[in-house]
Protein backbone atom coordinates (compact mmCIF):
# COMPACT_ATOMS: atom_id res chain seq x y z
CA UNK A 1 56.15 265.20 82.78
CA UNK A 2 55.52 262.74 80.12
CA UNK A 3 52.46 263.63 77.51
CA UNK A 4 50.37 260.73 77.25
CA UNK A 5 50.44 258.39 73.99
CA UNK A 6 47.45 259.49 72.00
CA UNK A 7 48.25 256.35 69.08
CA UNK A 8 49.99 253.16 69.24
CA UNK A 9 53.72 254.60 68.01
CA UNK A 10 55.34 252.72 65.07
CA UNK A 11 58.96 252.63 66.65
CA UNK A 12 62.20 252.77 64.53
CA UNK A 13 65.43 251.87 65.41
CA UNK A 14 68.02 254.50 65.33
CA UNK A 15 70.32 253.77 62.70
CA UNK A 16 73.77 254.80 65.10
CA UNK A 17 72.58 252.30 66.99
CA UNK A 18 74.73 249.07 66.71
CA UNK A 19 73.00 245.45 67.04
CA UNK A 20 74.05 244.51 70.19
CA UNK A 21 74.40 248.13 72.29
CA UNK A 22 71.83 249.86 73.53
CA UNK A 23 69.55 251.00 71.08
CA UNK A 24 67.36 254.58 70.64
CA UNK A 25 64.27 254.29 69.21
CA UNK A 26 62.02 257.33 67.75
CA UNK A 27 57.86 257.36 66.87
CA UNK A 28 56.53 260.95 64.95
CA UNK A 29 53.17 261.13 66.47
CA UNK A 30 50.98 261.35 63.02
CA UNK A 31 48.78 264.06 64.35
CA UNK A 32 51.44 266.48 65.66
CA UNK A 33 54.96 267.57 65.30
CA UNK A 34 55.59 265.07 68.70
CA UNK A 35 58.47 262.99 68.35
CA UNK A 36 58.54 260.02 71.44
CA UNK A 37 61.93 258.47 72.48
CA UNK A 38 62.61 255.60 74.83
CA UNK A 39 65.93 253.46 75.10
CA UNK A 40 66.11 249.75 74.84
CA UNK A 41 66.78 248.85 78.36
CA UNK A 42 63.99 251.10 79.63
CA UNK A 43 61.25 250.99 76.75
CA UNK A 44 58.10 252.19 79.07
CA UNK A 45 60.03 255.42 79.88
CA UNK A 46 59.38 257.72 77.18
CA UNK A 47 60.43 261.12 76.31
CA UNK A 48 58.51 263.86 74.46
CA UNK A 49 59.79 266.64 72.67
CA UNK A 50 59.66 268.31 69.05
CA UNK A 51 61.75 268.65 65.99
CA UNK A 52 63.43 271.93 66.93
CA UNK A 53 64.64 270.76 70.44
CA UNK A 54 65.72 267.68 69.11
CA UNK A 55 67.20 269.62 66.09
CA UNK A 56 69.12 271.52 68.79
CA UNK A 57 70.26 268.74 70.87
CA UNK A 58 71.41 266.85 68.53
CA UNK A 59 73.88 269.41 66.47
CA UNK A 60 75.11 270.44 70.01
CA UNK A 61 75.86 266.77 70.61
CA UNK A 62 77.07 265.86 67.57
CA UNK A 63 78.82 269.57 65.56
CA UNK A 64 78.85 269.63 61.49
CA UNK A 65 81.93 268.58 60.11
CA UNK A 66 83.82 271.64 59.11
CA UNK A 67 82.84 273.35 55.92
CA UNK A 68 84.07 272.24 52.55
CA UNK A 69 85.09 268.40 54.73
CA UNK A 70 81.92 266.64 53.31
């Protein structure tokens, strides 16, 4: 279930995002640790989550390099 939008989000552009894909965009709600994220093609669907989850999904997604490689 989506949380309703207690501010107008500022939006930012993911910067993995290349001009002319499909773009992800991310809003930090101001008075919480809520993070919003909707796709391009479907901005008025929006997911909710927090840093950790995101945090989580992201380094599953997307491993470290291997140490001592950076």
């Amino acid at each position: 279930m989506r949380s309703p939008l207690t501010h107008e989000p500022t939006w930012q552009k993911s910067t993995y995002s290349a001009e002319a894909a499909n773009c992800l965009y991310v809003a930090a709600d101001p008075t919480s640790d809520t993070l919003h994220l909707r796709e391009s093609d479907t901005p008025d669907s929006i997911l909710t989550t927090t840093q950790a989850p995101l945090h989580a999904l992201i380094h599953t997604l997307k491993p470290l390099p291997p140490e001592g490689t950076l």
